[in-house]
PDB file of N, CA and C in Angstrom:
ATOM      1  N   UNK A   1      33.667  36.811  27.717  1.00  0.00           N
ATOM      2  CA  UNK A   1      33.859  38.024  26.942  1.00  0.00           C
ATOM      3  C   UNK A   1      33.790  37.676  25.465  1.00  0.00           C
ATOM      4  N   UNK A   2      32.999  38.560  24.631  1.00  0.00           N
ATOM      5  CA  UNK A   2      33.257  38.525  23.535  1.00  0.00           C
ATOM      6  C   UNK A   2      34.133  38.324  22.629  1.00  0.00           C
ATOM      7  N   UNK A   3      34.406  37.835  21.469  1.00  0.00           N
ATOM      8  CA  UNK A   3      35.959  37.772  20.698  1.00  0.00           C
ATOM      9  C   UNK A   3      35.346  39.075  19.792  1.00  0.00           C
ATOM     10  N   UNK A   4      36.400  39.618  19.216  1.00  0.00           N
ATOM     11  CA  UNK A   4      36.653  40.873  18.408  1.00  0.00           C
ATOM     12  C   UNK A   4      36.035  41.338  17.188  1.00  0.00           C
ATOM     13  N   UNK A   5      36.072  39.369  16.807  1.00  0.00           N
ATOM     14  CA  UNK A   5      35.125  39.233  15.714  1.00  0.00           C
ATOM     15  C   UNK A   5      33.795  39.487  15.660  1.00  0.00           C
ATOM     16  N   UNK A   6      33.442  39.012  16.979  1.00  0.00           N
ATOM     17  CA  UNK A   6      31.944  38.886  17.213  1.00  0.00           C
ATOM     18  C   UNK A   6      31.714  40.620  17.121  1.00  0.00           C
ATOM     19  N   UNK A   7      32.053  41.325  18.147  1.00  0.00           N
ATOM     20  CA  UNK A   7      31.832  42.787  18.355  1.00  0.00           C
ATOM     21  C   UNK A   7      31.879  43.244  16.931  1.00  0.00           C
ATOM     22  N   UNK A   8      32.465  43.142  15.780  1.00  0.00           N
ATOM     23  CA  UNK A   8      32.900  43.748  14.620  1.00  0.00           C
ATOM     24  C   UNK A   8      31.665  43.198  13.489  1.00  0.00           C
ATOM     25  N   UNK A   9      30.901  41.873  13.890  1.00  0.00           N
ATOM     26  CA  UNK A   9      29.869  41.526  13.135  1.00  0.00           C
ATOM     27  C   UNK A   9      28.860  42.081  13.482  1.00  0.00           C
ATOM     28  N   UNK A  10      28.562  42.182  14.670  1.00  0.00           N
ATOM     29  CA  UNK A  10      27.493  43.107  15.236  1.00  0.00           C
ATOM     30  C   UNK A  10      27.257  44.182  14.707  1.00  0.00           C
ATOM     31  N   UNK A  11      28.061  45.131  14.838  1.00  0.00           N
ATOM     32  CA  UNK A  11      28.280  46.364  14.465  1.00  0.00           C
ATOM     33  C   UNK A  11      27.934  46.563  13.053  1.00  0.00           C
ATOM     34  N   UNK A  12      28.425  45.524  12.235  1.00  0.00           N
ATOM     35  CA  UNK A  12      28.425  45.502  10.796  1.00  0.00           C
ATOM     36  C   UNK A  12      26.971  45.840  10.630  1.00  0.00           C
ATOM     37  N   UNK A  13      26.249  44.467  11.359  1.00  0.00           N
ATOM     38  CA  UNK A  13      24.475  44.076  11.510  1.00  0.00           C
ATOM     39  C   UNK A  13      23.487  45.222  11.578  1.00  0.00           C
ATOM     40  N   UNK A  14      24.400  45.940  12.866  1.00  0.00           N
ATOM     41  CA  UNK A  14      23.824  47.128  13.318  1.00  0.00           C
ATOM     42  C   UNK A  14      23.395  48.469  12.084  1.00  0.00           C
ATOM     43  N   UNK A  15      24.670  48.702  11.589  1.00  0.00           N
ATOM     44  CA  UNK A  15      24.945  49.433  10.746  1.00  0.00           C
ATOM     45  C   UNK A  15      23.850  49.385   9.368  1.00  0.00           C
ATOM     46  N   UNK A  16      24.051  48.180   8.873  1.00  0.00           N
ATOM     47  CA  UNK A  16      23.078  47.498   7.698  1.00  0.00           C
ATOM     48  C   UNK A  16      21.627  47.842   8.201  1.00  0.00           C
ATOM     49  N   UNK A  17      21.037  47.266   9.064  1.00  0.00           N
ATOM     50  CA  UNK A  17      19.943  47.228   9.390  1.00  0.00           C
ATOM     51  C   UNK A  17      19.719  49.013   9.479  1.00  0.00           C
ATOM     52  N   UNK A  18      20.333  50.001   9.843  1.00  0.00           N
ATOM     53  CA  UNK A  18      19.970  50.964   9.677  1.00  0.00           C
ATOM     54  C   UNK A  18      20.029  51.765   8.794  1.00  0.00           C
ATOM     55  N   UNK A  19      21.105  51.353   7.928  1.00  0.00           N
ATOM     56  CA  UNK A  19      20.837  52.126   6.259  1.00  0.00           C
ATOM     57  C   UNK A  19      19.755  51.556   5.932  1.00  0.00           C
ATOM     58  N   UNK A  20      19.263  50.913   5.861  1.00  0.00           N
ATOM     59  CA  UNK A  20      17.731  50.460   5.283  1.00  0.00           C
ATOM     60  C   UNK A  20      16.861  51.128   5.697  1.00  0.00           C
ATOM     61  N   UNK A  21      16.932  52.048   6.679  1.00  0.00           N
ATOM     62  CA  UNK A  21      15.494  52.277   7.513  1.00  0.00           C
ATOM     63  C   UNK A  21      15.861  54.146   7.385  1.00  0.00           C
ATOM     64  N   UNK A  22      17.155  54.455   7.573  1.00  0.00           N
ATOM     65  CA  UNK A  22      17.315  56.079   7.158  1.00  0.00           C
ATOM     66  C   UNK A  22      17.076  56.716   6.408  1.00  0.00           C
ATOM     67  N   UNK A  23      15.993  57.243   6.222  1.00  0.00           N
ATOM     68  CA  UNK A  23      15.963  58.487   4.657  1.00  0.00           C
ATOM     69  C   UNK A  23      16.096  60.152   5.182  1.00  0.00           C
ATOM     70  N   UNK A  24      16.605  60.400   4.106  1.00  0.00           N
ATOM     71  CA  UNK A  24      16.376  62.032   4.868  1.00  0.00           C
ATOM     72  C   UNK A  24      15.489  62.798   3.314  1.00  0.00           C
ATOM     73  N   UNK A  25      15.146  64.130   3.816  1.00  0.00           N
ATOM     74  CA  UNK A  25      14.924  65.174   2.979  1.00  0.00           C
ATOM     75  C   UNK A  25      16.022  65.742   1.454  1.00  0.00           C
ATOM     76  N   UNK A  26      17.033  65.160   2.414  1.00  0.00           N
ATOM     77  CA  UNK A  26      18.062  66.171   1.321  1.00  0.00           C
ATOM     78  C   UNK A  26      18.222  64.754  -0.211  1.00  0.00           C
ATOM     79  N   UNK A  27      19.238  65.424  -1.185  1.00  0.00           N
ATOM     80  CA  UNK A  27      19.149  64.281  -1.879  1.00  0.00           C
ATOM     81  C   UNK A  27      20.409  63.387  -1.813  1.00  0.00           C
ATOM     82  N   UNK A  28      21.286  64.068  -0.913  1.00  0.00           N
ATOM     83  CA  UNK A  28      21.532  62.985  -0.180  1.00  0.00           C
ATOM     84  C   UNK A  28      21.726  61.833   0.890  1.00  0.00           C
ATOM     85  N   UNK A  29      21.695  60.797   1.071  1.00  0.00           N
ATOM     86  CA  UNK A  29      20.962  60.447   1.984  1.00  0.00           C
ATOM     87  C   UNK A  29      21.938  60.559   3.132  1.00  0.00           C
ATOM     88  N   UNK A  30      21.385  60.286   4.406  1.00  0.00           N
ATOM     89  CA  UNK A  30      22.170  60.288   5.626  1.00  0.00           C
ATOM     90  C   UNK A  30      23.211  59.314   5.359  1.00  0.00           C
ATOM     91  N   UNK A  31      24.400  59.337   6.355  1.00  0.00           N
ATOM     92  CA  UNK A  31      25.287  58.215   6.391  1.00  0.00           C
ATOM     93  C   UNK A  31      25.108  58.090   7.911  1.00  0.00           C
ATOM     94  N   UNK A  32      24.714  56.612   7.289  1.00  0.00           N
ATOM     95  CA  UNK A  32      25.245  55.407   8.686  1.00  0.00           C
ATOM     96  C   UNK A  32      26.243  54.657   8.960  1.00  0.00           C
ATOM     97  N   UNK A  33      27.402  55.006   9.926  1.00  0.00           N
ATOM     98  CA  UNK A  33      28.832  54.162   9.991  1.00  0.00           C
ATOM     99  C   UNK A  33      29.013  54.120  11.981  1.00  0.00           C
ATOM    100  N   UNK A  34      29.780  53.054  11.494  1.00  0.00           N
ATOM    101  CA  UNK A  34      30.485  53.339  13.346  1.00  0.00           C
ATOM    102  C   UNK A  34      31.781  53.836  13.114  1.00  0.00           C
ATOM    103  N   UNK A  35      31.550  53.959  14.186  1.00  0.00           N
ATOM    104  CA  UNK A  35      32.383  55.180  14.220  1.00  0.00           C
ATOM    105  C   UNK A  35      33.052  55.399  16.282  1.00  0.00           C
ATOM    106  N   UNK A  36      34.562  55.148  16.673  1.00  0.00           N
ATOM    107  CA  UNK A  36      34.854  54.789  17.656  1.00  0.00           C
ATOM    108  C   UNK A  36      35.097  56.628  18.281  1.00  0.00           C
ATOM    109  N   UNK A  37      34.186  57.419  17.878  1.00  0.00           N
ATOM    110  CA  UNK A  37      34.528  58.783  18.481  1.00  0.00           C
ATOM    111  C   UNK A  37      35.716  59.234  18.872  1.00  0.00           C
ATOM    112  N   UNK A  38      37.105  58.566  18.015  1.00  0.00           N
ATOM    113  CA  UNK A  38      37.780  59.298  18.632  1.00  0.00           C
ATOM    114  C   UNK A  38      38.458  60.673  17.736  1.00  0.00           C
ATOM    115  N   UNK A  39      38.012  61.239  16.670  1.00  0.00           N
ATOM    116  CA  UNK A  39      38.136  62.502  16.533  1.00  0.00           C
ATOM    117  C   UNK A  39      36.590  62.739  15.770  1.00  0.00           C
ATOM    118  N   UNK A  40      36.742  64.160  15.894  1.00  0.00           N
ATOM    119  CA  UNK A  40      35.862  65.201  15.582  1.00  0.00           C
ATOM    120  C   UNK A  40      34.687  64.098  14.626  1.00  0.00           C
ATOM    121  N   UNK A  41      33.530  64.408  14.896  1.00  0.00           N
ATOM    122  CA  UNK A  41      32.506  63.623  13.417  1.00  0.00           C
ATOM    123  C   UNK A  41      32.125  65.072  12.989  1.00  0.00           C
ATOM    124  N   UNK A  42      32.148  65.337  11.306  1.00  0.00           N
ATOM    125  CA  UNK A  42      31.463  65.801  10.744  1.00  0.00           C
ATOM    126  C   UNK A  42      30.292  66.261  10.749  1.00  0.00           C
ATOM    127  N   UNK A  43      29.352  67.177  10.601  1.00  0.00           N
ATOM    128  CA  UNK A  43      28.257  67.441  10.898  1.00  0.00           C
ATOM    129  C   UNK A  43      27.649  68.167   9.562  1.00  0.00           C
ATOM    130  N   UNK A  44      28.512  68.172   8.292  1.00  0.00           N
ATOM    131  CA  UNK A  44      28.167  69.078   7.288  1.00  0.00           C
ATOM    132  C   UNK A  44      26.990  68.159   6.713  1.00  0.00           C
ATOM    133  N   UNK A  45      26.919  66.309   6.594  1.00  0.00           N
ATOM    134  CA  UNK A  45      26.237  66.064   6.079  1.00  0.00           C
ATOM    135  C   UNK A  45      25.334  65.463   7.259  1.00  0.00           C
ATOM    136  N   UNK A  46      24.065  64.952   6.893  1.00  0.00           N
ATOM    137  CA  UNK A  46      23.319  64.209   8.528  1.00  0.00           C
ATOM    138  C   UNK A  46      24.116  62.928   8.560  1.00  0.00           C
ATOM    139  N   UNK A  47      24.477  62.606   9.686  1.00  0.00           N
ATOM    140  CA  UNK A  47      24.939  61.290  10.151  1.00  0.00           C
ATOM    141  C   UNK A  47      24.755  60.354  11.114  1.00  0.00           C
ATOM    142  N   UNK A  48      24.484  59.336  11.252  1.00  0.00           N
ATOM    143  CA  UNK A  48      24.018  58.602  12.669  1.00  0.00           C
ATOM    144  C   UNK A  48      25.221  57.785  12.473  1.00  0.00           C
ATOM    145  N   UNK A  49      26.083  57.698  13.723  1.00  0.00           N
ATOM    146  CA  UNK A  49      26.791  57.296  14.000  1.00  0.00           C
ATOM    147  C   UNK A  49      26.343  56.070  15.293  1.00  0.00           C
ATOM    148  N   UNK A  50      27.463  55.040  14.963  1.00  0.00           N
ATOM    149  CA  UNK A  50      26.976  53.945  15.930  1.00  0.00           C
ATOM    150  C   UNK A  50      28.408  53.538  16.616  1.00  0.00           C
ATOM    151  N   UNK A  51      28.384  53.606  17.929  1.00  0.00           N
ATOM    152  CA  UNK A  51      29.392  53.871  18.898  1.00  0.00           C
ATOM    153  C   UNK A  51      29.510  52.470  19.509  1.00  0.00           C
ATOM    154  N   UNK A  52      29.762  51.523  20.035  1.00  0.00           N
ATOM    155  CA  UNK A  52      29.826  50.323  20.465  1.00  0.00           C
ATOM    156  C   UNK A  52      30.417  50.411  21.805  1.00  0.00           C
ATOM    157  N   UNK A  53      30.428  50.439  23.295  1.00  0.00           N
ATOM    158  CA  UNK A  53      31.759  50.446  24.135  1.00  0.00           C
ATOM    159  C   UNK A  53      31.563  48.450  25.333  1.00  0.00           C
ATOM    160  N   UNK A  54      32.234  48.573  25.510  1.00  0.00           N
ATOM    161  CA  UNK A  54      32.470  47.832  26.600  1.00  0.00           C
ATOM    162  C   UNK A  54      31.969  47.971  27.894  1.00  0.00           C
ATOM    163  N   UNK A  55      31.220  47.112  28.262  1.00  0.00           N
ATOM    164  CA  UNK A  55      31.254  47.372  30.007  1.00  0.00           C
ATOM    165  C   UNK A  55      31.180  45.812  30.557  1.00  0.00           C
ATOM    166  N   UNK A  56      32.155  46.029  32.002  1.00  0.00           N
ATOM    167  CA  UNK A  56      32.589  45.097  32.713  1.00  0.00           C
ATOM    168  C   UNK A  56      31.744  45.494  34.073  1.00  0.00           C
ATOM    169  N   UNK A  57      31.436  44.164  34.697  1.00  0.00           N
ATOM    170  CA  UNK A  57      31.749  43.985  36.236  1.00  0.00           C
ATOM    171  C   UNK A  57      32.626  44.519  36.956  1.00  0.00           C
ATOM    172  N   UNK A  58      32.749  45.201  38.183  1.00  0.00           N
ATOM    173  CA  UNK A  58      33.630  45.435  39.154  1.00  0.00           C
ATOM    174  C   UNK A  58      33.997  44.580  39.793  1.00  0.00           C
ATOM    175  N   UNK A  59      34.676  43.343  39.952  1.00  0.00           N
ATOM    176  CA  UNK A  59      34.440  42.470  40.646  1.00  0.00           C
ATOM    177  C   UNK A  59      34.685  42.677  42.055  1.00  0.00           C
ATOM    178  N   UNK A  60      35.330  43.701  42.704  1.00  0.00           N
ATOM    179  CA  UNK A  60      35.634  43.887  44.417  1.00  0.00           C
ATOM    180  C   UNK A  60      34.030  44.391  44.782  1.00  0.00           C
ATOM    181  N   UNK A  61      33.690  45.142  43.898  1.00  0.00           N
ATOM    182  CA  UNK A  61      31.666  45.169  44.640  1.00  0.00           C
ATOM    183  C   UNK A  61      30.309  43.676  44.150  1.00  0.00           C
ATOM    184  N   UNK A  62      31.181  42.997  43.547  1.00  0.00           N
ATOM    185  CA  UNK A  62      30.483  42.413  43.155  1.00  0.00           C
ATOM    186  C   UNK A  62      29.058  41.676  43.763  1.00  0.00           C
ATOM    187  N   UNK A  63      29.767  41.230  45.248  1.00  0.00           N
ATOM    188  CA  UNK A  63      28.919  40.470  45.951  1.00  0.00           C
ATOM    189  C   UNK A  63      28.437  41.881  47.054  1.00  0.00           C
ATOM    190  N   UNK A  64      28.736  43.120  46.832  1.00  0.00           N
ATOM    191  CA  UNK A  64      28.116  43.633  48.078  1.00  0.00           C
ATOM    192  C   UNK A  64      27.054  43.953  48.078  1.00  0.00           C
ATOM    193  N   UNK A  65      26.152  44.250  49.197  1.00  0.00           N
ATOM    194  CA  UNK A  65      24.721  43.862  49.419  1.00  0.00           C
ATOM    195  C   UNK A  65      24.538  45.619  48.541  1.00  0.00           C
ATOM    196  N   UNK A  66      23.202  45.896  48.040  1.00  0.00           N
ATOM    197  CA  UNK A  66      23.106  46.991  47.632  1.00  0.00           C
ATOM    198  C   UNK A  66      22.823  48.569  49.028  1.00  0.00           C
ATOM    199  N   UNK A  67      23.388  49.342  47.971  1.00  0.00           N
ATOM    200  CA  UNK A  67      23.242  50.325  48.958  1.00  0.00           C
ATOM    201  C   UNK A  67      21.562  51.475  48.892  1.00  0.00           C
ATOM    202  N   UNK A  68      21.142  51.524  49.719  1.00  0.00           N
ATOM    203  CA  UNK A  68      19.729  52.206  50.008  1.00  0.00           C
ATOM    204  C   UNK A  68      19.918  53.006  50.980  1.00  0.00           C
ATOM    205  N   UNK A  69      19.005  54.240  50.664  1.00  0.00           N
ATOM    206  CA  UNK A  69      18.778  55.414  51.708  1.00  0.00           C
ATOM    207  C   UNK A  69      17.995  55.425  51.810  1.00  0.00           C
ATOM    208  N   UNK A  70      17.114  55.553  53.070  1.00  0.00           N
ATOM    209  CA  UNK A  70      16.159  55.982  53.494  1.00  0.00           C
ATOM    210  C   UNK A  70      15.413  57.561  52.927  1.00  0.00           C
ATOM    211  N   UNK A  71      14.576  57.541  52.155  1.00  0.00           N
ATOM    212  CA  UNK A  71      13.879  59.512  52.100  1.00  0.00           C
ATOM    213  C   UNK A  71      13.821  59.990  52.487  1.00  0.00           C
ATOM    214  N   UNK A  72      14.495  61.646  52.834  1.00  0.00           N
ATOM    215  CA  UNK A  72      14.136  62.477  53.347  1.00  0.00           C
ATOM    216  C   UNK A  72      12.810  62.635  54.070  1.00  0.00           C
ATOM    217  N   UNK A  73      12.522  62.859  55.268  1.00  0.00           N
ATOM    218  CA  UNK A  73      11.525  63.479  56.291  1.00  0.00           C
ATOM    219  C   UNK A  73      10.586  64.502  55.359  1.00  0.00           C
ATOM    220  N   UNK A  74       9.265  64.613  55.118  1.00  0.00           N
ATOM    221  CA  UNK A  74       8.977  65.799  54.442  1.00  0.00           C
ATOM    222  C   UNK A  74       8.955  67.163  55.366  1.00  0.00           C
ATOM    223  N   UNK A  75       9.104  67.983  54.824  1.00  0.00           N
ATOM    224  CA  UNK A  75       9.132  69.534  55.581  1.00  0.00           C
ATOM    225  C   UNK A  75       7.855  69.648  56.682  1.00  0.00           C
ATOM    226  N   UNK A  76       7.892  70.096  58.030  1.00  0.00           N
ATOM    227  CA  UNK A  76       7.010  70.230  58.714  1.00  0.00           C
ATOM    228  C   UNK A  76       6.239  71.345  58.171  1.00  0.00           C
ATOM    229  N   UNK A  77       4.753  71.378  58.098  1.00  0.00           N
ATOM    230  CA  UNK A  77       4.556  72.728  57.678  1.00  0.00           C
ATOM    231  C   UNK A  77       3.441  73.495  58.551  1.00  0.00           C
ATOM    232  N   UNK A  78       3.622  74.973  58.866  1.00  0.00           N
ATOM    233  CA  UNK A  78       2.884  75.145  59.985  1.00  0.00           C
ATOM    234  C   UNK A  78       1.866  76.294  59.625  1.00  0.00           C
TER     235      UNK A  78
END
């Protein structure tokens, strides 16, 4: 697993690399931040927001074989 730091440099990376590349129409420019969604984002000015989450392994399915269905039969047609 990642350390905290690492996730928080990333993000930084992330962030940077996309103020460089955002322009908008208006005169002012978009804002690029992360931003952990947990209240309301603004919408008065344009914003790209950069969300980061976590995902883990299940480990109790880990090893189970995958699950497959067979396709539906197509409709007989007469």
């Amino acid at each position: 697993m990642a350390d905290y730091a690492v996730v928080g440099d990333v993000s930084t990376i992330i962030v940077r690399k996309h103020r460089g590349c955002v322009r908008g129409p208006a005169p002012v420019p978009p804002i690029v931040e992360p931003n952990d969604l947990s209240d309301a984002v603004p919408v008065a000015v344009s914003r790209l927001t950069v969300f980061r989450y976590d995902i883990s392994e299940d480990p109790a399915s880990r090893n189970s074989p995958p699950l497959r269905s067979a396709p539906p039969d197509q409709p007989a047609v007469h």
